[in-house]
N, C-alpha and C. Protein backbone atom coordinates (compact mmCIF):
# COMPACT_ATOMS: atom_id res chain seq x y z
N UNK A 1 -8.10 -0.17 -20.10
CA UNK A 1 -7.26 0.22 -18.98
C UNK A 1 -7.95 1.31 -18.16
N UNK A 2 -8.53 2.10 -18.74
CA UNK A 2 -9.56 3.42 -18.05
C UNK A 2 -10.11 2.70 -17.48
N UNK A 3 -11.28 1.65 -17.39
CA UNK A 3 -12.39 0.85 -17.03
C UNK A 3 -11.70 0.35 -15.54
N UNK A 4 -10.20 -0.35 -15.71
CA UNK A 4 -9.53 -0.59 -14.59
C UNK A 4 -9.51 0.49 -13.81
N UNK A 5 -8.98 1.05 -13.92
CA UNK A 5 -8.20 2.28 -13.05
C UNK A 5 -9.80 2.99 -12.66
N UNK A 6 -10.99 2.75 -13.14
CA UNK A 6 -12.40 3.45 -12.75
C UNK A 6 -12.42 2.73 -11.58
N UNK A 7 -12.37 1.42 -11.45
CA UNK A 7 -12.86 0.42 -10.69
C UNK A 7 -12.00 0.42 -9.58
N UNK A 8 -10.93 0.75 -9.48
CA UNK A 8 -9.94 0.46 -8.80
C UNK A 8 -10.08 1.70 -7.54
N UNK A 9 -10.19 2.39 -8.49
CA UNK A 9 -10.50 4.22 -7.72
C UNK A 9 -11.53 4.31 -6.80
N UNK A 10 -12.62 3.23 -7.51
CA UNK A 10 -13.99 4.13 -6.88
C UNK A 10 -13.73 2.59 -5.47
N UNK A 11 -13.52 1.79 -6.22
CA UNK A 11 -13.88 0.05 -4.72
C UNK A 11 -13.34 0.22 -3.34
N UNK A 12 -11.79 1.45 -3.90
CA UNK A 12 -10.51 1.22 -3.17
C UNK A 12 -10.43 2.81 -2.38
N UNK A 13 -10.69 3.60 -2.94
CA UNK A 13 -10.29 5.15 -3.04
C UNK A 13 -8.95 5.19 -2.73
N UNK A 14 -7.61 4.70 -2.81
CA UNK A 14 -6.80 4.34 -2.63
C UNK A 14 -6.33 4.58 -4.19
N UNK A 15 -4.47 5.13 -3.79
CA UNK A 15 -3.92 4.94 -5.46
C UNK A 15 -4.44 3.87 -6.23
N UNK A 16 -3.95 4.31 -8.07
CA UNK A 16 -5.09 3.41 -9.06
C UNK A 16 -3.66 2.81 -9.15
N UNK A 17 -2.42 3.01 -9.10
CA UNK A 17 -0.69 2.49 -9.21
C UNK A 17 -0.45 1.78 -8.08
N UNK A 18 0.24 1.09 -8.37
CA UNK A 18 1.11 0.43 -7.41
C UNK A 18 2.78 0.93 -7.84
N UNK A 19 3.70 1.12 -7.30
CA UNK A 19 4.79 1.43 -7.24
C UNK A 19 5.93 0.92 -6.76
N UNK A 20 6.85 -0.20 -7.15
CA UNK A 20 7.36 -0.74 -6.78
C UNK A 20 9.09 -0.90 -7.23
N UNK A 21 9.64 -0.62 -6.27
CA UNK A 21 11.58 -0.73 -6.66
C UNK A 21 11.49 -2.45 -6.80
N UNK A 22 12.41 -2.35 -7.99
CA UNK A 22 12.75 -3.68 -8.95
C UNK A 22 14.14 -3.49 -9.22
N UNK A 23 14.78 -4.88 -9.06
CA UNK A 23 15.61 -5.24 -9.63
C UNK A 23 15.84 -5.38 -11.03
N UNK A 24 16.73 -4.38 -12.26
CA UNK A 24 17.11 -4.59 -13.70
C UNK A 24 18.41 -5.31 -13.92
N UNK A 25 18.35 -4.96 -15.26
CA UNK A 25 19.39 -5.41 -15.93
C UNK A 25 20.71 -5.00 -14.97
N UNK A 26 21.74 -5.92 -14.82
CA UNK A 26 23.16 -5.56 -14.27
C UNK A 26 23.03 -4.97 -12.29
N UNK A 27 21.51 -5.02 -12.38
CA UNK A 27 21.45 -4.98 -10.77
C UNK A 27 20.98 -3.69 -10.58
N UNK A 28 20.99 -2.67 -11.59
CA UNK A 28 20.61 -1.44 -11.71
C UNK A 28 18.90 -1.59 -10.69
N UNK A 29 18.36 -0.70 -10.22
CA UNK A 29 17.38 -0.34 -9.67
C UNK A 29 16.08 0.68 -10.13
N UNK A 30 15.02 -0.14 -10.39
CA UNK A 30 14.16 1.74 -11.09
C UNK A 30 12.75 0.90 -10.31
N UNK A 31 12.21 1.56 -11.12
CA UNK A 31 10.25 1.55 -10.30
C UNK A 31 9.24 0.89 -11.58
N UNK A 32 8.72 -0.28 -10.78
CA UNK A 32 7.80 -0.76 -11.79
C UNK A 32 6.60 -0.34 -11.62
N UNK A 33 5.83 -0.07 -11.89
CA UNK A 33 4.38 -0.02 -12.04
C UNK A 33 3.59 -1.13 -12.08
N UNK A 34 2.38 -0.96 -11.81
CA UNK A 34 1.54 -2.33 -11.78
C UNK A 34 -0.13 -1.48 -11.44
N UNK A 35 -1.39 -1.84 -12.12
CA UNK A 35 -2.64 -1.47 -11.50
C UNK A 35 -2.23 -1.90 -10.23
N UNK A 36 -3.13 -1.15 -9.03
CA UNK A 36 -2.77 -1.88 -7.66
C UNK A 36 -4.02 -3.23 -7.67
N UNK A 37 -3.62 -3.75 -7.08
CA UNK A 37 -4.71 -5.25 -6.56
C UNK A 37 -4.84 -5.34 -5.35
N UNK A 38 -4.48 -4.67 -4.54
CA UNK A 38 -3.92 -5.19 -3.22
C UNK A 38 -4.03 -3.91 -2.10
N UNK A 39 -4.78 -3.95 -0.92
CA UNK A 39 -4.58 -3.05 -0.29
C UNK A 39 -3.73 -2.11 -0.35
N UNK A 40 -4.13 -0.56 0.25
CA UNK A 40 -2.83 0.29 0.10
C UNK A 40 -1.48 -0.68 1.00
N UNK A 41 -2.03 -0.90 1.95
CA UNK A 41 -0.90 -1.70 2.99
C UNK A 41 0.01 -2.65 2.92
N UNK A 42 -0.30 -3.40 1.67
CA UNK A 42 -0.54 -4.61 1.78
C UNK A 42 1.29 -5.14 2.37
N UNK A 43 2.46 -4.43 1.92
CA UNK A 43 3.89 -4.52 1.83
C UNK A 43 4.07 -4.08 3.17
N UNK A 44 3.19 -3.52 4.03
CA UNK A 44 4.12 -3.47 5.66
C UNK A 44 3.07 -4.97 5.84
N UNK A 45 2.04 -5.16 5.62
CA UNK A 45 1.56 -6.62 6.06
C UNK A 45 2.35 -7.69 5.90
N UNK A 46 3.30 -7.73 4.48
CA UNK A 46 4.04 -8.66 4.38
C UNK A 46 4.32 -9.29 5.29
N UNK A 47 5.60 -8.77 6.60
CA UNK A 47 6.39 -9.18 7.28
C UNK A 47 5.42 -9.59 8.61
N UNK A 48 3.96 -9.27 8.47
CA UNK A 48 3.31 -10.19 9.33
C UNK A 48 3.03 -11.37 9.21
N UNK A 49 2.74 -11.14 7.39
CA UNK A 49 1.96 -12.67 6.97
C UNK A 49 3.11 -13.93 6.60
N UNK A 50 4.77 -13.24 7.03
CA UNK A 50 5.53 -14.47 6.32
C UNK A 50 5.07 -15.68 6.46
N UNK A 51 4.20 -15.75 7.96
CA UNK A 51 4.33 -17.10 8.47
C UNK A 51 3.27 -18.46 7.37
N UNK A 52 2.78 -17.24 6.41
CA UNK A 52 1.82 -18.15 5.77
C UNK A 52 2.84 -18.50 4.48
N UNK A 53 3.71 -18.24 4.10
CA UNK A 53 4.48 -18.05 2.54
C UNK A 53 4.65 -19.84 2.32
N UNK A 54 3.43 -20.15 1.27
CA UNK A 54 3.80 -21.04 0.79
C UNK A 54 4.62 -21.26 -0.47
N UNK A 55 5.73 -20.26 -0.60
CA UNK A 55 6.61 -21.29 -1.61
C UNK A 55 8.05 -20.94 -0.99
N UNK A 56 8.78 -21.22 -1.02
CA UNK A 56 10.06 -21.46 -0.93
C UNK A 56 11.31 -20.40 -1.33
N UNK A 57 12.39 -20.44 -0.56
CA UNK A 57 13.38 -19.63 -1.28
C UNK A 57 12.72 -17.91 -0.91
N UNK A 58 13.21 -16.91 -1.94
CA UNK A 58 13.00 -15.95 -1.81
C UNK A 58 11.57 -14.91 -2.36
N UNK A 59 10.94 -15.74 -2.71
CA UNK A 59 9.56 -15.32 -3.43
C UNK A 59 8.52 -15.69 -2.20
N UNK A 60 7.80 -14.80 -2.02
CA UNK A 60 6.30 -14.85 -0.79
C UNK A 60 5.05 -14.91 -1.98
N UNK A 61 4.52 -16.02 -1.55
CA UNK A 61 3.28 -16.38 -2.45
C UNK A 61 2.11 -17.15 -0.98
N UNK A 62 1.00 -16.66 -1.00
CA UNK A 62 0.08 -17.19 -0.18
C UNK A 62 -1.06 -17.29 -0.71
N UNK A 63 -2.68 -18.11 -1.31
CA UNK A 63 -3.24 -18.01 -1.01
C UNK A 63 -4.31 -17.38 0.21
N UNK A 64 -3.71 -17.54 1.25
CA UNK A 64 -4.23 -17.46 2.70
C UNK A 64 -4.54 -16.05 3.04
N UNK A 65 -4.15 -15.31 2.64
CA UNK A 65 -3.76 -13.63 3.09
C UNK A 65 -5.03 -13.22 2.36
N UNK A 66 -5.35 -12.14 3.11
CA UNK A 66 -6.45 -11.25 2.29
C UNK A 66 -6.46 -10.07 1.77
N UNK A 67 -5.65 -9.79 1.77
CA UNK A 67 -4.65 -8.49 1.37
C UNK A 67 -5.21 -8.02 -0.65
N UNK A 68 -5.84 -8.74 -1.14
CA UNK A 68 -6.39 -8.26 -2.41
C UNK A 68 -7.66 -7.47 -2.39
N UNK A 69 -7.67 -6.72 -3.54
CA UNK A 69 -8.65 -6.15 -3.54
C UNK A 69 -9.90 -7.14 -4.54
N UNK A 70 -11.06 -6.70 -4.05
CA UNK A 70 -12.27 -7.97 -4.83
C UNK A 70 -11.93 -7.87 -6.39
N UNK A 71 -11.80 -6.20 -7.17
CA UNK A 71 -11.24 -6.29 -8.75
C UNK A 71 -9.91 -7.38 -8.11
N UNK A 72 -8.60 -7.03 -7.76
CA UNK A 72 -7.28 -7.52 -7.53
C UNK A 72 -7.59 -8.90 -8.02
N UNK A 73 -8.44 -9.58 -7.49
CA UNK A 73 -8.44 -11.28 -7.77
C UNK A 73 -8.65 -11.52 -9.44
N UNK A 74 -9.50 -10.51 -10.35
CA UNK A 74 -9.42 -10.47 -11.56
C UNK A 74 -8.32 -9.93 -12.84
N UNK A 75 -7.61 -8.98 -12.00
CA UNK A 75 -6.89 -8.61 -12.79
C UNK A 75 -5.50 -9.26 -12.75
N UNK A 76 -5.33 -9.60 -11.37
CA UNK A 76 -4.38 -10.43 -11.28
C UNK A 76 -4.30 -12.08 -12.40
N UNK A 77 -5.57 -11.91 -12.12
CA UNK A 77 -5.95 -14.06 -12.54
C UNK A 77 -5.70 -13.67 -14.18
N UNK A 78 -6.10 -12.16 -15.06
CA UNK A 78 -6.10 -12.27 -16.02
C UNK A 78 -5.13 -11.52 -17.00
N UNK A 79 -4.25 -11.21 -15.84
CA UNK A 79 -2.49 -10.17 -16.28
C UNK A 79 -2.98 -8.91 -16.47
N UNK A 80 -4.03 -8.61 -16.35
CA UNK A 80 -4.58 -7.19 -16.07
C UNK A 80 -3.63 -6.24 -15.58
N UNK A 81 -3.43 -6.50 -14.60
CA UNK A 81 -2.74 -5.54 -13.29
C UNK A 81 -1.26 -5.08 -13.94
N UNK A 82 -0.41 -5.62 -14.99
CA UNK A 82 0.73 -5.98 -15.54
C UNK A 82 0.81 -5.01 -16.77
N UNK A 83 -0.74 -4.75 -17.41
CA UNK A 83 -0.24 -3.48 -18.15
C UNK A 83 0.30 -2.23 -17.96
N UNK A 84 0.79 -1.88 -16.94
CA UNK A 84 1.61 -0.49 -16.92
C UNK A 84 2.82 -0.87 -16.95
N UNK A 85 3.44 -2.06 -16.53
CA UNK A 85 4.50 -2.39 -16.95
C UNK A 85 5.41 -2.34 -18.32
N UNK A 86 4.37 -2.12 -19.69
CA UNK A 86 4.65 -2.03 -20.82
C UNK A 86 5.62 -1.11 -21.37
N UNK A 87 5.28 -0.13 -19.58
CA UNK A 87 6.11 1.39 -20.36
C UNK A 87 7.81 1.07 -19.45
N UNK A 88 7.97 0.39 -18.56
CA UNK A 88 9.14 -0.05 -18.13
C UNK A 88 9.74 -0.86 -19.28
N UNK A 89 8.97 -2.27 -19.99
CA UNK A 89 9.84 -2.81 -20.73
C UNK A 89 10.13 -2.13 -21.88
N UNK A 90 9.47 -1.33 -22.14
CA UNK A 90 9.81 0.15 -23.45
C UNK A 90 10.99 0.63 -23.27
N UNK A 91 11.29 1.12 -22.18
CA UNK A 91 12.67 1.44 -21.72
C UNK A 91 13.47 0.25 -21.32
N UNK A 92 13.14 -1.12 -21.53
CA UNK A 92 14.48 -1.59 -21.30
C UNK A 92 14.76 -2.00 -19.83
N UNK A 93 13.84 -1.68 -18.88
CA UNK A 93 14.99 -1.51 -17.52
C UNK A 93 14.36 -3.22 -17.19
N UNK A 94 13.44 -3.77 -17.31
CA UNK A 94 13.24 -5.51 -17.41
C UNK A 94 14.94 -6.30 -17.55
N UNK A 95 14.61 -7.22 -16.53
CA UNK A 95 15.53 -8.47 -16.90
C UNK A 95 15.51 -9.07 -18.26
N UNK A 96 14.25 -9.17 -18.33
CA UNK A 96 14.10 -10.03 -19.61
C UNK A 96 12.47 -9.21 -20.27
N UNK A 97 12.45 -9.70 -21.30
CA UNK A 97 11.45 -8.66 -21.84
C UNK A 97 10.12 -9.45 -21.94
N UNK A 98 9.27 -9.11 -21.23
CA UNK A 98 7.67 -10.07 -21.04
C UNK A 98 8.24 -10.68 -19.34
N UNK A 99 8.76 -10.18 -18.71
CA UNK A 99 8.65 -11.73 -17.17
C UNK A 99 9.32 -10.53 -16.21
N UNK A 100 8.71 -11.32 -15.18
CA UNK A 100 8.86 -9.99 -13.81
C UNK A 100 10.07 -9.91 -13.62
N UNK A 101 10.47 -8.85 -13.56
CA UNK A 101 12.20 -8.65 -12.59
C UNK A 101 11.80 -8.47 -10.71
N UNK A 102 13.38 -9.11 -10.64
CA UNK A 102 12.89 -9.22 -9.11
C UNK A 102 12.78 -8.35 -8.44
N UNK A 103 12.71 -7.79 -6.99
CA UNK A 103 12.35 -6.73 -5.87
C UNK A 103 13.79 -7.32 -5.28
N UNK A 104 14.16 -6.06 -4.66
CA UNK A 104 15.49 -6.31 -4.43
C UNK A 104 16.22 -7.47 -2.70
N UNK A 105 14.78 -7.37 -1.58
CA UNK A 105 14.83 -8.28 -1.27
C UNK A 105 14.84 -9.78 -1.68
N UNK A 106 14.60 -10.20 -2.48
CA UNK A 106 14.57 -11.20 -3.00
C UNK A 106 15.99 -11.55 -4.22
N UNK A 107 16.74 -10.78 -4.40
CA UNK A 107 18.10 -10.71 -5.38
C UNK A 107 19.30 -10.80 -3.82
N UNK A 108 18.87 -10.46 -2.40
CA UNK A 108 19.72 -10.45 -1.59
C UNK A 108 19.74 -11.48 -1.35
N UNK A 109 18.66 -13.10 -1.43
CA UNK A 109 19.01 -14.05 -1.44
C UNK A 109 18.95 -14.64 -2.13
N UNK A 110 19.74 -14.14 -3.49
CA UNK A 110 20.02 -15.08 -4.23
C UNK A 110 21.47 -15.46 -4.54
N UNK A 111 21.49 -16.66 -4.74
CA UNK A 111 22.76 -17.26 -4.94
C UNK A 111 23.73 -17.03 -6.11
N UNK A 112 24.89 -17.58 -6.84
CA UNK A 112 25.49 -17.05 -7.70
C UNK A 112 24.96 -17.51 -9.27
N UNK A 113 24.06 -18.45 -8.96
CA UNK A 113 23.10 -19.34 -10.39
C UNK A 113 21.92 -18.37 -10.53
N UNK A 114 21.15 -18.05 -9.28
CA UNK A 114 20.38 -17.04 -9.88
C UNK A 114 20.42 -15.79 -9.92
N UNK A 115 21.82 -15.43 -9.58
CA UNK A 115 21.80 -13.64 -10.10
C UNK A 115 22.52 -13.67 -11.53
N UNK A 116 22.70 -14.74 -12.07
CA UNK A 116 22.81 -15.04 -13.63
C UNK A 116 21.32 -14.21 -14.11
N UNK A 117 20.23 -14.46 -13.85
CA UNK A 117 19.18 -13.75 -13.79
C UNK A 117 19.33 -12.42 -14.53
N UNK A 118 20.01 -11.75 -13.86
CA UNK A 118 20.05 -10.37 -13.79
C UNK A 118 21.12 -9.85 -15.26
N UNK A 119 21.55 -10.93 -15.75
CA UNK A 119 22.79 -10.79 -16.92
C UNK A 119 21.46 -10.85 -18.35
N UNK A 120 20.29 -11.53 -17.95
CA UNK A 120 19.54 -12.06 -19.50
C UNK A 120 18.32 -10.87 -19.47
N UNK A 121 18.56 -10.36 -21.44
CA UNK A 121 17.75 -9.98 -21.58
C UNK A 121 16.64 -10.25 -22.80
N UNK A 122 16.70 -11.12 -23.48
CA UNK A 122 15.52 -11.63 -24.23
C UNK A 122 14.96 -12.55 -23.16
N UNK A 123 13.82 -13.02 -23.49
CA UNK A 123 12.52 -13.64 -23.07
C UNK A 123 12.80 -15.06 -23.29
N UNK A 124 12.72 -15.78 -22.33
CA UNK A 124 13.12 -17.94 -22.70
C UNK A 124 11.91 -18.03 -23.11
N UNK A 125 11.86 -18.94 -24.18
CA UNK A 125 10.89 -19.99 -24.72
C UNK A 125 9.78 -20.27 -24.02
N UNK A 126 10.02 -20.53 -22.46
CA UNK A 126 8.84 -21.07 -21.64
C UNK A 126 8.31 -19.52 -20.58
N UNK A 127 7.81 -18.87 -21.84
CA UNK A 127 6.80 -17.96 -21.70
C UNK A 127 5.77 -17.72 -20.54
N UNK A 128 5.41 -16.76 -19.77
CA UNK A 128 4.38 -17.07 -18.90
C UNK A 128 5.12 -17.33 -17.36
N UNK A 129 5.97 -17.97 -17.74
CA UNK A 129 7.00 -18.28 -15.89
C UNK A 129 8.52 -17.40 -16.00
N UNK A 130 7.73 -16.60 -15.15
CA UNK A 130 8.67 -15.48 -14.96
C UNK A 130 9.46 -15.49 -13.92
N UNK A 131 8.75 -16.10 -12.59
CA UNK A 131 9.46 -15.98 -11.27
C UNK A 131 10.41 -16.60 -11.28
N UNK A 132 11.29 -16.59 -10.21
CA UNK A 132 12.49 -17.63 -9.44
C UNK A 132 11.81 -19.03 -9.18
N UNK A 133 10.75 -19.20 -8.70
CA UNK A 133 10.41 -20.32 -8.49
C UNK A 133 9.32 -21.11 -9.71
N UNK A 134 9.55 -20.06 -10.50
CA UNK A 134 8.98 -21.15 -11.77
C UNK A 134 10.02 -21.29 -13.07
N UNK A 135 11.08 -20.88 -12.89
CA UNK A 135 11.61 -21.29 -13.75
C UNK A 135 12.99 -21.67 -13.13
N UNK A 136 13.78 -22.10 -13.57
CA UNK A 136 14.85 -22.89 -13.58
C UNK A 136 16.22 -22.50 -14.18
N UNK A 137 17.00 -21.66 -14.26
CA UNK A 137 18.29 -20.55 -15.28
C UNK A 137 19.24 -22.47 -15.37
């Protein structure tokens, strides 16, 4: 994790954190952590790049955007970026324990099947698909 946060510091000079308000358990609100991957900017870019969001519903996913950092493409591809998260699911404040909780734009459009979401807290069977759009409640 040092080795990250070296790399991240010196490529980027930019925070080695990312900091992000998440949706918990019962709707409650706290701050996830994450190595950053991604420009300092990258979250006011968002609302430029919607026009590229290839998936659906309330989750923004693009290939297309360039908004990563050159480490970002590795740590991302290899859950790297996801170890500081360890100390959020320590406390509990996770939906479910191992899989992303949502950002709270994305809980404003959700419907009454997926803010069921927000009621579960062990981990489903199909491990690894954490999002809204990869799994199925």
């Amino acid at each position: 994790m040092i080795l990250v946060a070296f790399i991240i510091k010196v490529t980027d000079r930019g925070p080695i954190f990312f900091k992000q308000v998440r949706v918990g358990k019962g709707g409650r609100f706290f701050y996830c952590y994450k190595f950053r991957s991604m420009c300092v900017d990258a979250e006011q870019k968002k609302q430029d790049l919607m026009h590229l969001n290839e998936a659906t519903g309330p989750v923004f996913k693009s290939k297309r955007t360039r908004v990563s950092l050159p480490i970002g493409v590795i740590i991302r591809k290899l859950s790297i970026d996801e170890f500081p998260q360890f100390f959020n699911r320590s406390e509990r404040r996770h939906v479910r324990r191992w899989s992303a909780s949502p950002i709270p734009s994305e809980v404003d459009q959700y419907g009454d099947h997926e803010r069921k979401r927000l009621t579960i807290l062990r981990a489903s069977p199909a491990s690894g698909k954490s999002g809204t759009q990869q799994r199925h409640l």
